[in-house]
Protein backbone atom coordinates (compact mmCIF):
# COMPACT_ATOMS: atom_id res chain seq x y z
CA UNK A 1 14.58 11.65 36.14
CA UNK A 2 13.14 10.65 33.15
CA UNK A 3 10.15 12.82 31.58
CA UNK A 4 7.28 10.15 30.89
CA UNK A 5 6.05 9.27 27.81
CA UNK A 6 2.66 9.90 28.52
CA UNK A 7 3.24 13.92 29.06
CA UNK A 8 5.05 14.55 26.30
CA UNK A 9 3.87 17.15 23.35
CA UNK A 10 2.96 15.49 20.24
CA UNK A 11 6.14 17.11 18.53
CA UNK A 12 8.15 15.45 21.76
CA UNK A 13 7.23 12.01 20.87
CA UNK A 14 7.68 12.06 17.54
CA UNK A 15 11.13 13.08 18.04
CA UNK A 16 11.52 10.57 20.35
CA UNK A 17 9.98 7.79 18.39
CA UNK A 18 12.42 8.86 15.40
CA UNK A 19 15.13 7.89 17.82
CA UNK A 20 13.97 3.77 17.99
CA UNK A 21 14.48 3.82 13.76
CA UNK A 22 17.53 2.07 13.37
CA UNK A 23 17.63 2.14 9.29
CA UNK A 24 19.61 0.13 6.78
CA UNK A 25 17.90 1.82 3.58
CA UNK A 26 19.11 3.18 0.64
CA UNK A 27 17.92 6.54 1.98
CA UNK A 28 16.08 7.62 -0.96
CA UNK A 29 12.63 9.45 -0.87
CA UNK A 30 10.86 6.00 -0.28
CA UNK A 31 12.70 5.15 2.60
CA UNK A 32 12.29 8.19 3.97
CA UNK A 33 8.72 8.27 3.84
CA UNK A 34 8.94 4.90 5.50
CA UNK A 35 10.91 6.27 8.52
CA UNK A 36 8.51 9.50 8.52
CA UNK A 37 5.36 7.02 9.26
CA UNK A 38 7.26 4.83 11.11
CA UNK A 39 7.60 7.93 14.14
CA UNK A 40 3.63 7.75 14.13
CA UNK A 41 3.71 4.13 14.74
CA UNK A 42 6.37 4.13 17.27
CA UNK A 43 4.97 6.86 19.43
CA UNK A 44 1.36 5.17 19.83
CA UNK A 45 3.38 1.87 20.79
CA UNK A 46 5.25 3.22 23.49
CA UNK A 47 2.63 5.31 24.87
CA UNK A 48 0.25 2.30 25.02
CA UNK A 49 3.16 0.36 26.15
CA UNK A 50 3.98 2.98 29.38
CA UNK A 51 0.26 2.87 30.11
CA UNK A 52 0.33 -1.18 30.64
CA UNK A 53 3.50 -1.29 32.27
CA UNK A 54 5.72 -1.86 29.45
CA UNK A 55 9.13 -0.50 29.17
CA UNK A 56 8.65 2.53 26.09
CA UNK A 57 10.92 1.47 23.64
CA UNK A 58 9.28 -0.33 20.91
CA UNK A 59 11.73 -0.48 17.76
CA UNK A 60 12.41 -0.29 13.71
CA UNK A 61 15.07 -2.38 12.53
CA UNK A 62 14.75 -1.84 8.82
CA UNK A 63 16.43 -3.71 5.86
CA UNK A 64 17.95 -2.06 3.01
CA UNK A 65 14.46 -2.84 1.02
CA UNK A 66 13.07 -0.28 3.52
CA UNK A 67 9.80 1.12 1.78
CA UNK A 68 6.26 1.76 2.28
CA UNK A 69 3.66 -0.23 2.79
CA UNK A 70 0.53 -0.58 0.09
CA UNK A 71 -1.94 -1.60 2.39
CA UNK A 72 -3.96 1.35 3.70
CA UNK A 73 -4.66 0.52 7.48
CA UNK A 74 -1.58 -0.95 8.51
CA UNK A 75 -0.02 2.69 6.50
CA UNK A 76 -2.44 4.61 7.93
CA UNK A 77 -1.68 3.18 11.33
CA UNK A 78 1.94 4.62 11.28
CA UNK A 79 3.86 1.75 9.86
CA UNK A 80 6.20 1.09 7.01
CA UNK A 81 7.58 -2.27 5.68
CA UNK A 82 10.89 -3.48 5.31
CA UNK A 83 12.25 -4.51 8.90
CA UNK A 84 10.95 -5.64 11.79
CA UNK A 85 9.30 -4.13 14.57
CA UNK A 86 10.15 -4.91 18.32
CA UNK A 87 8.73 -4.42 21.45
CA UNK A 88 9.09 -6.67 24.46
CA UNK A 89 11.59 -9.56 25.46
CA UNK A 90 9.15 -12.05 23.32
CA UNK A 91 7.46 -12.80 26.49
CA UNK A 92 5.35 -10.23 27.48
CA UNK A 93 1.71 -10.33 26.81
CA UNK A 94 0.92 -7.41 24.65
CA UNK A 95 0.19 -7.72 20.77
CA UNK A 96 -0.01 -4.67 18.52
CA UNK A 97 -2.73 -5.71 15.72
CA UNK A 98 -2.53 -2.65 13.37
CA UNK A 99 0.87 -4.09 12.01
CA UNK A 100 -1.16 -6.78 10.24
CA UNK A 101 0.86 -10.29 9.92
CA UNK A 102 -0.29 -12.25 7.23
CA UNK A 103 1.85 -15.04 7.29
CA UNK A 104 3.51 -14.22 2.98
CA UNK A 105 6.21 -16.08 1.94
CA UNK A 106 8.00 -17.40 -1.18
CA UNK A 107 8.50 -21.32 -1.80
CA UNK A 108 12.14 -22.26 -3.86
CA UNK A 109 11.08 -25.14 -5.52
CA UNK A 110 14.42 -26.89 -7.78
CA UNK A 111 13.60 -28.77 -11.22
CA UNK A 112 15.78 -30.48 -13.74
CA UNK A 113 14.42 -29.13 -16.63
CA UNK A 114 12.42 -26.33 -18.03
CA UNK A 115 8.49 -26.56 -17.97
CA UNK A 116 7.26 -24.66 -21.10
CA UNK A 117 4.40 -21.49 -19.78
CA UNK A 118 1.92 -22.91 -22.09
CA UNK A 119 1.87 -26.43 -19.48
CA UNK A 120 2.11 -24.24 -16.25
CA UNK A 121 -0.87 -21.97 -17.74
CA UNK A 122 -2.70 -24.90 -17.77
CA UNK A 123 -2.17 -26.72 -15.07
CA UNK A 124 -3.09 -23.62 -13.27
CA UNK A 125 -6.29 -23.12 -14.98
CA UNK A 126 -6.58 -26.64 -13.62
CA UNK A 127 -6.06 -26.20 -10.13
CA UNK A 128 -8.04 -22.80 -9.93
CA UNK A 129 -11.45 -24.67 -11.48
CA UNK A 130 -10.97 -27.38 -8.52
CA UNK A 131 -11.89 -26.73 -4.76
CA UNK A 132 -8.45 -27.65 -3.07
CA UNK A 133 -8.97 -27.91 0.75
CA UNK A 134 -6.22 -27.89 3.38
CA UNK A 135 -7.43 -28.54 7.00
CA UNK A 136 -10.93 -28.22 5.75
CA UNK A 137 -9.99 -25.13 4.16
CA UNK A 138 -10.76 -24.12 1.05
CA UNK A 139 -7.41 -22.85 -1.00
CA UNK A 140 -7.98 -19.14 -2.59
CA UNK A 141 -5.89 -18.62 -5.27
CA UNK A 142 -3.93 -15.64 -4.85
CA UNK A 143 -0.91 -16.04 -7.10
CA UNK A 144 -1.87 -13.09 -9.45
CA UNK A 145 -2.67 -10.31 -7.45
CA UNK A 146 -0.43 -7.98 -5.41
CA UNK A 147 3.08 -8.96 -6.18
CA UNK A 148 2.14 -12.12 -5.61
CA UNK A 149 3.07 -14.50 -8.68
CA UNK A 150 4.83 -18.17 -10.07
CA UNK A 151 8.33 -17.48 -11.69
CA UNK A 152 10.69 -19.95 -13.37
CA UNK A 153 15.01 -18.88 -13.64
CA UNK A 154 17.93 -20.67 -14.65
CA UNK A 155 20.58 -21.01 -12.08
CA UNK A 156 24.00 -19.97 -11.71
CA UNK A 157 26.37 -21.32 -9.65
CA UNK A 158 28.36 -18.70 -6.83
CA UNK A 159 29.11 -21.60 -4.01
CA UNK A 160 29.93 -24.96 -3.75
CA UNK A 161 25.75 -25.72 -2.73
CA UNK A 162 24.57 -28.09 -5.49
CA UNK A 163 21.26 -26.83 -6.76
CA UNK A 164 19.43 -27.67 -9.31
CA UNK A 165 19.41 -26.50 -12.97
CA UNK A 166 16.32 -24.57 -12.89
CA UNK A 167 14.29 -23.32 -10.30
CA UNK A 168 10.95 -21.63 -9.79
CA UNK A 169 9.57 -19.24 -7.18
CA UNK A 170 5.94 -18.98 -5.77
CA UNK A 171 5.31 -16.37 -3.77
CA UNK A 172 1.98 -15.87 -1.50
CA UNK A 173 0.28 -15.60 1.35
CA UNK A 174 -3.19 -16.88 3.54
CA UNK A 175 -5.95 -14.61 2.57
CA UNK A 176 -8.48 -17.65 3.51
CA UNK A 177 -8.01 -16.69 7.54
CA UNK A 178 -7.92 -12.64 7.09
CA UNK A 179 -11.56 -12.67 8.10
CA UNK A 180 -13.88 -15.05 10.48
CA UNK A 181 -14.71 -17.98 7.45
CA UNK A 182 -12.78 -20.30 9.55
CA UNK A 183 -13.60 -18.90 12.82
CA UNK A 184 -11.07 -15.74 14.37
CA UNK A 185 -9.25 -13.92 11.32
CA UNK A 186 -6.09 -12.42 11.95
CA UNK A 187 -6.57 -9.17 10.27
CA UNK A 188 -8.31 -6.88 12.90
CA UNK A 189 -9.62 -4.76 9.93
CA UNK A 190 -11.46 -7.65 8.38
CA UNK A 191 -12.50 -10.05 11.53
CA UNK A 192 -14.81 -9.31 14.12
CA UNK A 193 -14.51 -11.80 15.88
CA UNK A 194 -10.63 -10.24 16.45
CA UNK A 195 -12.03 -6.64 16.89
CA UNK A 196 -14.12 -8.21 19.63
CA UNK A 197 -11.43 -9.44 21.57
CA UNK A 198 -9.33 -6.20 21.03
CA UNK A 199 -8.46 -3.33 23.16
CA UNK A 200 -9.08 -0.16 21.13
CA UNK A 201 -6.56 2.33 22.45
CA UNK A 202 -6.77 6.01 21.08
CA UNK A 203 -3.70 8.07 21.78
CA UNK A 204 -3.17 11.91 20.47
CA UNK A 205 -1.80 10.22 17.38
CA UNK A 206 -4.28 7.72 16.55
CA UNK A 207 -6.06 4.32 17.51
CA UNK A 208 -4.16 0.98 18.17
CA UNK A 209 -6.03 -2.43 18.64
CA UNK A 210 -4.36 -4.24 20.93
CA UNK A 211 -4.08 -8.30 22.81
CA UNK A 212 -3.31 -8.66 26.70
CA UNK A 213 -2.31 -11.63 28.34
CA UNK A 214 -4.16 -14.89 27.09
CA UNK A 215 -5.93 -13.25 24.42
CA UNK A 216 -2.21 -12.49 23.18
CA UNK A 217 -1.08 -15.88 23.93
CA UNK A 218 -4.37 -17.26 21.44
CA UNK A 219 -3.54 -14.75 18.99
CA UNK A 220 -0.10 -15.65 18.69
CA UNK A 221 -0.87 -19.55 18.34
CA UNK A 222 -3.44 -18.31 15.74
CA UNK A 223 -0.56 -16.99 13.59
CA UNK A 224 1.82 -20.01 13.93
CA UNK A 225 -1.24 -21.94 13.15
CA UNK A 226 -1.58 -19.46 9.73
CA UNK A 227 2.16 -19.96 9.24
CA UNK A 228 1.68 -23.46 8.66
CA UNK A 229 -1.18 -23.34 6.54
CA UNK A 230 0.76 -20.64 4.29
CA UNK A 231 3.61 -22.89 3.69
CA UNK A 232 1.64 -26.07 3.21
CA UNK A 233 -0.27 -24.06 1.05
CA UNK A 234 2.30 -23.06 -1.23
CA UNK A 235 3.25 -26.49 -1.21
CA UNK A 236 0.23 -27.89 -2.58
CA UNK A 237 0.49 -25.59 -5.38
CA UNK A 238 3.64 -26.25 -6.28
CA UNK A 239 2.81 -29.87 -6.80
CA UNK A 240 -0.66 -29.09 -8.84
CA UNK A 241 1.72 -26.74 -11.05
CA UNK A 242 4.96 -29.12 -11.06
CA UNK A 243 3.96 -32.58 -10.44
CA UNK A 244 6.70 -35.05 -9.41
CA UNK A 245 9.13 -32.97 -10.99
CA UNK A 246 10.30 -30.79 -8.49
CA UNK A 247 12.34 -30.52 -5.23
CA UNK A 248 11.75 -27.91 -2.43
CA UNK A 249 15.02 -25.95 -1.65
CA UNK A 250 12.97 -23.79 0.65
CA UNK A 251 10.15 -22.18 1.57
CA UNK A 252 10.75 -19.01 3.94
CA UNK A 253 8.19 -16.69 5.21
CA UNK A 254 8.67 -13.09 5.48
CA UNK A 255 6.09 -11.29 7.04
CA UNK A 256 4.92 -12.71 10.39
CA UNK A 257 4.74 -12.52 14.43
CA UNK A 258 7.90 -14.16 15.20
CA UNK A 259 6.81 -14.07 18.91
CA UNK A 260 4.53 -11.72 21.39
CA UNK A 261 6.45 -8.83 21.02
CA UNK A 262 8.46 -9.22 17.16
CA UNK A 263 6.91 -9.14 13.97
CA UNK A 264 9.04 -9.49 10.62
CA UNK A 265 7.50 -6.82 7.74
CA UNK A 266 8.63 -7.81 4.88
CA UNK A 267 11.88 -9.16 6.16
CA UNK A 268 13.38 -12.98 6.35
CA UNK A 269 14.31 -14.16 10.15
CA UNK A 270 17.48 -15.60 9.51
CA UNK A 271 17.56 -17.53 13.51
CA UNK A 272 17.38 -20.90 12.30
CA UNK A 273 15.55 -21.64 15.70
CA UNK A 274 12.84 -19.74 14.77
CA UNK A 275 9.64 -22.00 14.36
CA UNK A 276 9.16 -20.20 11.17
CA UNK A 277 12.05 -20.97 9.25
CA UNK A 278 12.72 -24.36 7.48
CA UNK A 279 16.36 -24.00 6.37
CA UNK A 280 19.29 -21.38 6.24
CA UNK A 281 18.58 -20.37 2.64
CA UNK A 282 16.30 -17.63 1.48
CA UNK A 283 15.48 -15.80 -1.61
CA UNK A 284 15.77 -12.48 -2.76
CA UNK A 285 13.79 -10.91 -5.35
CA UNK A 286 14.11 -8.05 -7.15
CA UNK A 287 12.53 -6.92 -10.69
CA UNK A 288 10.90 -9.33 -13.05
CA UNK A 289 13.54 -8.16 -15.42
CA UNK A 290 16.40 -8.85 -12.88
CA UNK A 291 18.11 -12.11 -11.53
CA UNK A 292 17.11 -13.42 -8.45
CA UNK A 293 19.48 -14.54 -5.60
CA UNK A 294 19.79 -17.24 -3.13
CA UNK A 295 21.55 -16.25 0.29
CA UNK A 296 22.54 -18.02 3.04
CA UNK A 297 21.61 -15.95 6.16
CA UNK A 298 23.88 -14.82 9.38
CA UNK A 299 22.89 -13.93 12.60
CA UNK A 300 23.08 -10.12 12.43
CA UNK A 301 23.78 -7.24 12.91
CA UNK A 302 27.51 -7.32 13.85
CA UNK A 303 29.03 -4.69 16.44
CA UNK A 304 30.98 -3.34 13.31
CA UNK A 305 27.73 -2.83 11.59
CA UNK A 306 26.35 -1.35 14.45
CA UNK A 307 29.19 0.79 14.68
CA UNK A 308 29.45 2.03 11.56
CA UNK A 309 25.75 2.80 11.11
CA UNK A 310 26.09 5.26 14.17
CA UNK A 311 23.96 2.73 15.71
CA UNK A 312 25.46 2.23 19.05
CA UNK A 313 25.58 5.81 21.24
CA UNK A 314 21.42 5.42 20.85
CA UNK A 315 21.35 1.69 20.93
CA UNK A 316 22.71 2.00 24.42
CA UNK A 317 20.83 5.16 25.44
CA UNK A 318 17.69 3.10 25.28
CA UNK A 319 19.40 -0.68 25.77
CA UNK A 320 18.41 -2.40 22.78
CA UNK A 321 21.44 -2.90 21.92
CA UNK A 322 20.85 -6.89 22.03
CA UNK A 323 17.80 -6.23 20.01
CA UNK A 324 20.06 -4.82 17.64
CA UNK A 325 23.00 -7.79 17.67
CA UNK A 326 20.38 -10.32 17.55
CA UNK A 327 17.82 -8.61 14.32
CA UNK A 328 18.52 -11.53 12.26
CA UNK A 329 17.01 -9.38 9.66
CA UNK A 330 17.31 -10.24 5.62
CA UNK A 331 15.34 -8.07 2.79
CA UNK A 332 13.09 -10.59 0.67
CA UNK A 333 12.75 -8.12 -1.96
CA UNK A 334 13.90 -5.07 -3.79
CA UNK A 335 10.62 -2.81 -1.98
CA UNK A 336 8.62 -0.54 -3.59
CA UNK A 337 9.97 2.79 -5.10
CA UNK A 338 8.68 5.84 -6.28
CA UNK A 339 11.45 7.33 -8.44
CA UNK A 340 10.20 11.16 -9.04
CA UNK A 341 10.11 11.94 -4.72
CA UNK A 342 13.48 12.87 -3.72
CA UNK A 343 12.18 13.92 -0.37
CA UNK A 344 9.80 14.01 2.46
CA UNK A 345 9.04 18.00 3.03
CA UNK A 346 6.68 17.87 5.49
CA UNK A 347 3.58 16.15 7.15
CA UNK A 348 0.65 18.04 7.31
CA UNK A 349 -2.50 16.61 9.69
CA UNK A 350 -6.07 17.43 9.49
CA UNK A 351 -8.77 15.22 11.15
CA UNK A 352 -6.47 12.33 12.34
CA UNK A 353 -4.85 12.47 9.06
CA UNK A 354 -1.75 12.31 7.51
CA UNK A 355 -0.44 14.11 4.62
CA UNK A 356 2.91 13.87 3.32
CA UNK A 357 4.31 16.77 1.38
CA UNK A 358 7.10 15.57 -1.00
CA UNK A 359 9.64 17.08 -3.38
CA UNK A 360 9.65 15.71 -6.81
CA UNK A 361 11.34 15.74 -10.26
CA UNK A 362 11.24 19.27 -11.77
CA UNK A 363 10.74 21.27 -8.57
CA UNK A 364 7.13 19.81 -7.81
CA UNK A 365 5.28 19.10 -5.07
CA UNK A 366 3.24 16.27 -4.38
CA UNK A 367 0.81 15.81 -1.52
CA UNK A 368 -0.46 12.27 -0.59
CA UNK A 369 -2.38 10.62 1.90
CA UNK A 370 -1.94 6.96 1.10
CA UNK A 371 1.07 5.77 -1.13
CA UNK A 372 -0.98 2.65 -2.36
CA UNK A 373 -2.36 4.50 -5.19
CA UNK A 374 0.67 6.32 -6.54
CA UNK A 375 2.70 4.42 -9.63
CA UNK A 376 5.85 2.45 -8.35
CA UNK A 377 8.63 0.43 -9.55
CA UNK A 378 10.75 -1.67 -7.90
CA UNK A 379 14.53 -1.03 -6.78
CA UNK A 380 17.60 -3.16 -8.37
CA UNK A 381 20.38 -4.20 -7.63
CA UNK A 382 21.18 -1.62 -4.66
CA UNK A 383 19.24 -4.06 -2.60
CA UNK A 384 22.23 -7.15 -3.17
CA UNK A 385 24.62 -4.58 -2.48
CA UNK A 386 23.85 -2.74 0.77
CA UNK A 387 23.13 -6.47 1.80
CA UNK A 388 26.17 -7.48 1.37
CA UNK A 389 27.82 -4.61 2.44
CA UNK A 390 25.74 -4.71 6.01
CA UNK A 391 27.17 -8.32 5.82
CA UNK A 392 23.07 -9.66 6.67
CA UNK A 393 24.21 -12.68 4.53
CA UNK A 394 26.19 -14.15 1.42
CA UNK A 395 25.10 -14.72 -1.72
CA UNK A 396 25.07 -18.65 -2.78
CA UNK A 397 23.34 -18.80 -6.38
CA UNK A 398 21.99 -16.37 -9.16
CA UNK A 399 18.74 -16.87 -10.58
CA UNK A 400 18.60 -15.52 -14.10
CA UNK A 401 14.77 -15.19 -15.27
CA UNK A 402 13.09 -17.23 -17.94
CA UNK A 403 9.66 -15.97 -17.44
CA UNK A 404 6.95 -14.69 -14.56
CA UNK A 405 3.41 -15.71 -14.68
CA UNK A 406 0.58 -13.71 -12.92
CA UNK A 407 -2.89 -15.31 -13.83
């Protein structure tokens, strides 16, 4: 029989948590660190989910973009970015709030012909002295912070899709319901109306805040009614910044509940049933100094990519292997990278804190808490080609940059 989750050591369920990573990374220190937070996160999910009744099993499905995440409670909560975390069927009423959607995604908008910086700079300046509502919402301009930003390319043909000439990226997100303005925020660090909802649970590896039942089933609608907003939102931008002169080729979110028990971190859902996808095309982006590429999504993984991950033996151990066939998983980025850490060394806790050891250039060692404050970069071109190798999805145009704007 079965030992339960619930009386196992500390050590015992990280192990086991480290078992429900299922990772398509390029494996270098970054990713690693991902997959070494990621066992903290697991664990308190499927002890909270064996106390409610839930089957234990709660799993990573990481893209090759697998990385860390820069925001300091959903890290310090035990989770990564990159993937998408699953825990249920989609159906059952339990919502883990420390992964934190917030509903980012990137618009593809087509034009015909180039729009000098000097006009866009403008008409930006434009739209960020007016008070733009949406739904009685006021619009906050978030297009220069983060890696959040407005980016014009020229196109290159790789399939038979007609696309425009030119096209331009916007990329953000839906700060304006984060916090209780608008009544319940959907960030449970920043709305107390959320927190008083929430079920605090503390396990031996830290506190979750979780939903049950209907207060899951409000939550949820909450973040399809934030998906919306996000995308019209984008929208309106892109016609204070473009005019009449554009055409939308797509406009994809990437980091969002998907249902009760899915979230995407970081990742594009390629199931064009989704409710949160428009079309089968999304974007990839890497460096400011790289292209850019269009893909066409498939529904993924494949048994041979399961197979020759070494995927399957646990997949079946723990029956996810469905989860697995249907991820539908697509990096929207290159992820963050810190070049110098080669490797994760060791964790060391003190006071319900983490501390990651790491080996570095030159034989150092570097300790860190949080990776928000350590200097990154961003990956290349790896990204394209473990895609492609994993076969998530093809590539259908090259986006060679003109210029990026962050104002």
């Amino acid at each position: 029989m079965a030992k339960l989750v619930q009386s196992l050591t500390k050590l015992e369920l990280l192990n086991r948590a480290s078992q429900f990573i299922f990772s398509t990374g390029l494996n270098d220190g970054t990713s690693e660190l991902c997959r070494i937070n990621m066992k903290y996160g697991l664990a308190q999910m499927h002890l909270i989910q064996e106390k409610y009744g839930f089957e234990p099993n709660a799993i990573f499905i990481s893209t090759p973009d697998e990385t860390i995440s820069r925001n300091s409670f959903r890290w310090n909560s035990g989770f990564g970015y990159g993937g998408k975390i699953v825990w249920g069927t989609g159906k059952e009423k339990i919502i883990f709030l420390n992964t934190k959607p917030n509903q980012c995604g990137i618009l593809v908008g087509g034009l015909n012909k180039i729009i000098d910086p000097l006009t866009i700079i403008k008409r930006i300046n434009e739209t960020k002295e007016n008070e733009i509502y949406h739904n009685d919402i006021l619009l906050d301009w978030d297009y220069g912070i983060s890696n959040h930003f407005i980016s014009l390319f020229k196109t290159k043909y790789l399939s038979d899709i007609e696309f425009p000439p030119y096209i331009f990226l916007i990329h953000g997100s839906a700060p304006e319901l984060r916090g209780d303005k608008y009544g319940m925020g959907i960030y449970i660090d920043k709305s107390k109306n959320l927190k008083n909802v929430a079920l605090k649970e503390s396990t031996i590896l830290g506190d979750q805040y979780i939903l049950l039942n209907k207060e899951a089933d409000r939550y949820l609608e909450l973040n399809n009614k934030a998906l919306d907003f996000s995308r019209d939102k984008r929208e309106i931008i892109a016609k204070q910044l473009f005019k009449d002169e554009y055409k939308i080729i797509c406009n994809q979110h990437h980091q969002f509940l998907n249902n009760l028990n899915t979230i995407y971190l970081g990742s594009s859902c390629t199931n064009i049933e989704s409710r949160a996808v428009e079309s089968n095309i999304f974007p990839i982006v890497l460096r400011s100094d790289l292209p850019a590429y269009l893909f066409e999504g498939k529904k993924n993984l494949s048994i041979t990519t399961i197979k020759n991950q070494d995927f399957i033996e646990r997949a079946e151990k723990f029956n996810v292997l469905d989860k697995l066939q249907n991820a539908n998983i697509l990096p929207h980025g290159a992820g963050y990278s810190f070049p110098d850490i080669k490797k994760v060394l060791d964790v060391i806790e003190y006071k319900n804190q983490r501390y990651f050891v790491l080996s570095c250039d030159h034989n150092i060692k570097k300790i860190i808490r949080e990776p928000n404050n350590v200097q990154f970069e961003y990956r290349g071109r790896d990204i394209i080609l473990k895609t492609l190798q994993l076969d998530l999805g093809g590539i259908i145009a090259k986006l060679n940059p003109i210029f990026s704007l962050k104002l």
